[in-house]
Structures are given as structure tokens and as C-alpha cells.
N, C-alpha and C. Protein backbone atom coordinates (compact mmCIF):
# COMPACT_ATOMS: atom_id res chain seq x y z
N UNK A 1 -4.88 -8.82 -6.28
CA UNK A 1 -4.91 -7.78 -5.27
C UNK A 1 -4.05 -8.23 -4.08
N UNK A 2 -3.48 -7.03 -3.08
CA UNK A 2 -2.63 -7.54 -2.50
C UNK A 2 -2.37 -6.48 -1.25
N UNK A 3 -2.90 -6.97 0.13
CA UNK A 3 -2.87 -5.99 1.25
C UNK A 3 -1.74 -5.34 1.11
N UNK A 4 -1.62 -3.94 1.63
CA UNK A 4 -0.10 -3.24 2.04
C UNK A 4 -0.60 -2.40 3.39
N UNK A 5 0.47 -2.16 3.77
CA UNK A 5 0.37 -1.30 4.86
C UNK A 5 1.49 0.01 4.90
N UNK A 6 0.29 1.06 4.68
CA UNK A 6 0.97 2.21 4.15
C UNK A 6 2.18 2.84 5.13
N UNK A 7 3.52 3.29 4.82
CA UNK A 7 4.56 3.93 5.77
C UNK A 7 4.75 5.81 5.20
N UNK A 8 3.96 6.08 4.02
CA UNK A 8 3.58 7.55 3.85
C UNK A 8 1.66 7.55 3.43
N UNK A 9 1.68 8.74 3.57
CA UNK A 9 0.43 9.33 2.69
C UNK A 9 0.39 9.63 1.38
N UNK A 10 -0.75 8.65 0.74
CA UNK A 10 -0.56 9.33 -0.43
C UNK A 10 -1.92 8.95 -1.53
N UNK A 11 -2.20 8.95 -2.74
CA UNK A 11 -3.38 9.21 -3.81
C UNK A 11 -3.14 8.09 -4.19
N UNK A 12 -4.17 7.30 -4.38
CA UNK A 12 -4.28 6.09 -5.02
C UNK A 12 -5.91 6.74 -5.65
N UNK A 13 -5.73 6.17 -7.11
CA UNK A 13 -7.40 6.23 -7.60
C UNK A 13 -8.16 7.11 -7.32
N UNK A 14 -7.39 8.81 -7.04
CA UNK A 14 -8.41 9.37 -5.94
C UNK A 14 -9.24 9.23 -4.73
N UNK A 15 -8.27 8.41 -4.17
CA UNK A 15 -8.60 7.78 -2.88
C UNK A 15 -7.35 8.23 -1.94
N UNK A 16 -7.52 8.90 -0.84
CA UNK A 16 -6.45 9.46 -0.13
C UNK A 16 -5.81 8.26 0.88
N UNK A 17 -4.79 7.59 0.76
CA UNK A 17 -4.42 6.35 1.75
C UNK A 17 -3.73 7.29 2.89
N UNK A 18 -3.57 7.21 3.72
CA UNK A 18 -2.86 7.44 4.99
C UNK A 18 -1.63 6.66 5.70
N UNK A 19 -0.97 6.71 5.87
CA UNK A 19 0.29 6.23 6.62
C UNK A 19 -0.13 5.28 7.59
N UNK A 20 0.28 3.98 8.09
CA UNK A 20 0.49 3.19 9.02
C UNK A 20 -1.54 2.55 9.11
N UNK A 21 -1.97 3.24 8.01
CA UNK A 21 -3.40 1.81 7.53
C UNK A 21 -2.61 0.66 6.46
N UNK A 22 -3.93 0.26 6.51
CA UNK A 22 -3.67 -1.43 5.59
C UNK A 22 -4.63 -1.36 4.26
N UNK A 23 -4.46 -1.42 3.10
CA UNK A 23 -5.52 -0.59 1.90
C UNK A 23 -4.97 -2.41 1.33
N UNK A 24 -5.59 -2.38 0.05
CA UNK A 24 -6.02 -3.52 -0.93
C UNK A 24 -5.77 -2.68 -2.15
N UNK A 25 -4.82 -3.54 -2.62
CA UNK A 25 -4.45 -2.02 -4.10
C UNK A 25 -3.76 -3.19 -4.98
N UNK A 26 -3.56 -2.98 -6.68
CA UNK A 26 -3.48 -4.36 -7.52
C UNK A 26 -1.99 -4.46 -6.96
N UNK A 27 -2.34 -5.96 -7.27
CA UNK A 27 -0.59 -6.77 -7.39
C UNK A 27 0.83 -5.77 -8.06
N UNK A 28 0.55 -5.59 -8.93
CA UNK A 28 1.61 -4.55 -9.64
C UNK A 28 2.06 -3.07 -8.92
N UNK A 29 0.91 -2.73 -8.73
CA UNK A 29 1.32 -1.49 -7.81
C UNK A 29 1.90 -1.70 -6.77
N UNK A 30 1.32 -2.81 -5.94
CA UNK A 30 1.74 -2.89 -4.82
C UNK A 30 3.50 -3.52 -4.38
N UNK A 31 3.89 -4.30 -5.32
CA UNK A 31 5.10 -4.72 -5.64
C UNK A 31 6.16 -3.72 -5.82
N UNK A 32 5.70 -2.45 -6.88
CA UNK A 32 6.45 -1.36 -6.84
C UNK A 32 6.05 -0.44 -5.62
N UNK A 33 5.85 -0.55 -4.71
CA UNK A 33 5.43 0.40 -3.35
C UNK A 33 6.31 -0.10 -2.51
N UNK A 34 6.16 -1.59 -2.48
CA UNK A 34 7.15 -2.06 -1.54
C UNK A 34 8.79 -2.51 -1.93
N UNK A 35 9.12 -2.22 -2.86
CA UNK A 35 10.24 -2.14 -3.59
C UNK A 35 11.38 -0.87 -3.56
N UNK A 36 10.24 0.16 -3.50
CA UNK A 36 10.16 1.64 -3.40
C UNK A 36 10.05 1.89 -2.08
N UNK A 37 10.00 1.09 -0.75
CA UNK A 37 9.25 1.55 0.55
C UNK A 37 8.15 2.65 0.60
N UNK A 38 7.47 2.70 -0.41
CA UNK A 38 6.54 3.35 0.21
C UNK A 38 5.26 2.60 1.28
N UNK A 39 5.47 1.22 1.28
CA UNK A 39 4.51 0.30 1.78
C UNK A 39 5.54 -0.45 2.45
N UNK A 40 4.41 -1.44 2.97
CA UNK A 40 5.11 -2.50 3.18
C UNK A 40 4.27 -3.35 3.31
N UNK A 41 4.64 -4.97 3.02
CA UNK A 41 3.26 -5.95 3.03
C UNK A 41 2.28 -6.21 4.25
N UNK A 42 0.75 -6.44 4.15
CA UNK A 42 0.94 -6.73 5.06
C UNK A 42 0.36 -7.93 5.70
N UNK A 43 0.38 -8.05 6.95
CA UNK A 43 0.63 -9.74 7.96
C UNK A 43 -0.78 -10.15 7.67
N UNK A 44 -0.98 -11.33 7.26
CA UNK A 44 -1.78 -11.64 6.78
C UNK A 44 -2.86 -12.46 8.05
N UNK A 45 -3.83 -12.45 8.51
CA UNK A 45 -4.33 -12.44 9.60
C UNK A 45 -5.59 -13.89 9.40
């Protein structure tokens, strides 16, 4: 699993993510999100 921080809105799992939150979504997806900009990683705290 792997924080992102969303830069659109959009459906994960039937789960509505929102733009400019921080969600927990698998490694794989999240690699293609931020590849794709739909994400971007995020700062690990």
C-alpha cells in the first residue's frame, strides 16, 4: 500500500476520492496514478 495525494476526483472501490486529500490505495494502482498524474506521492510524515 502506498499514500497518494489526489490532484483530480475520482472512484476508487466505490469509494469517491477527492482532489488535493491523501487516500492509501495498492502499490500498483498507485504507481499508475502517478505516472498518469492523476496523483501524486505523498510526503511521508
Amino acid at each position: 500500500m502506498q499514500k497518494v495525494k489526489m490532484n483530480v476526483q475520482t472512484m476508487y472501490h466505490g469509494e469517491l476520492l477527492r482532489a488535493g486529500k491523501v487516500y492509501e490505495v495498492e502499490q500498483s494502482t498507485a504507481e499508475r496514478w502517478i505516472a498518469s498524474k492523476i496523483a501524486e506521492e505523498a510526503e511521508e510524515e
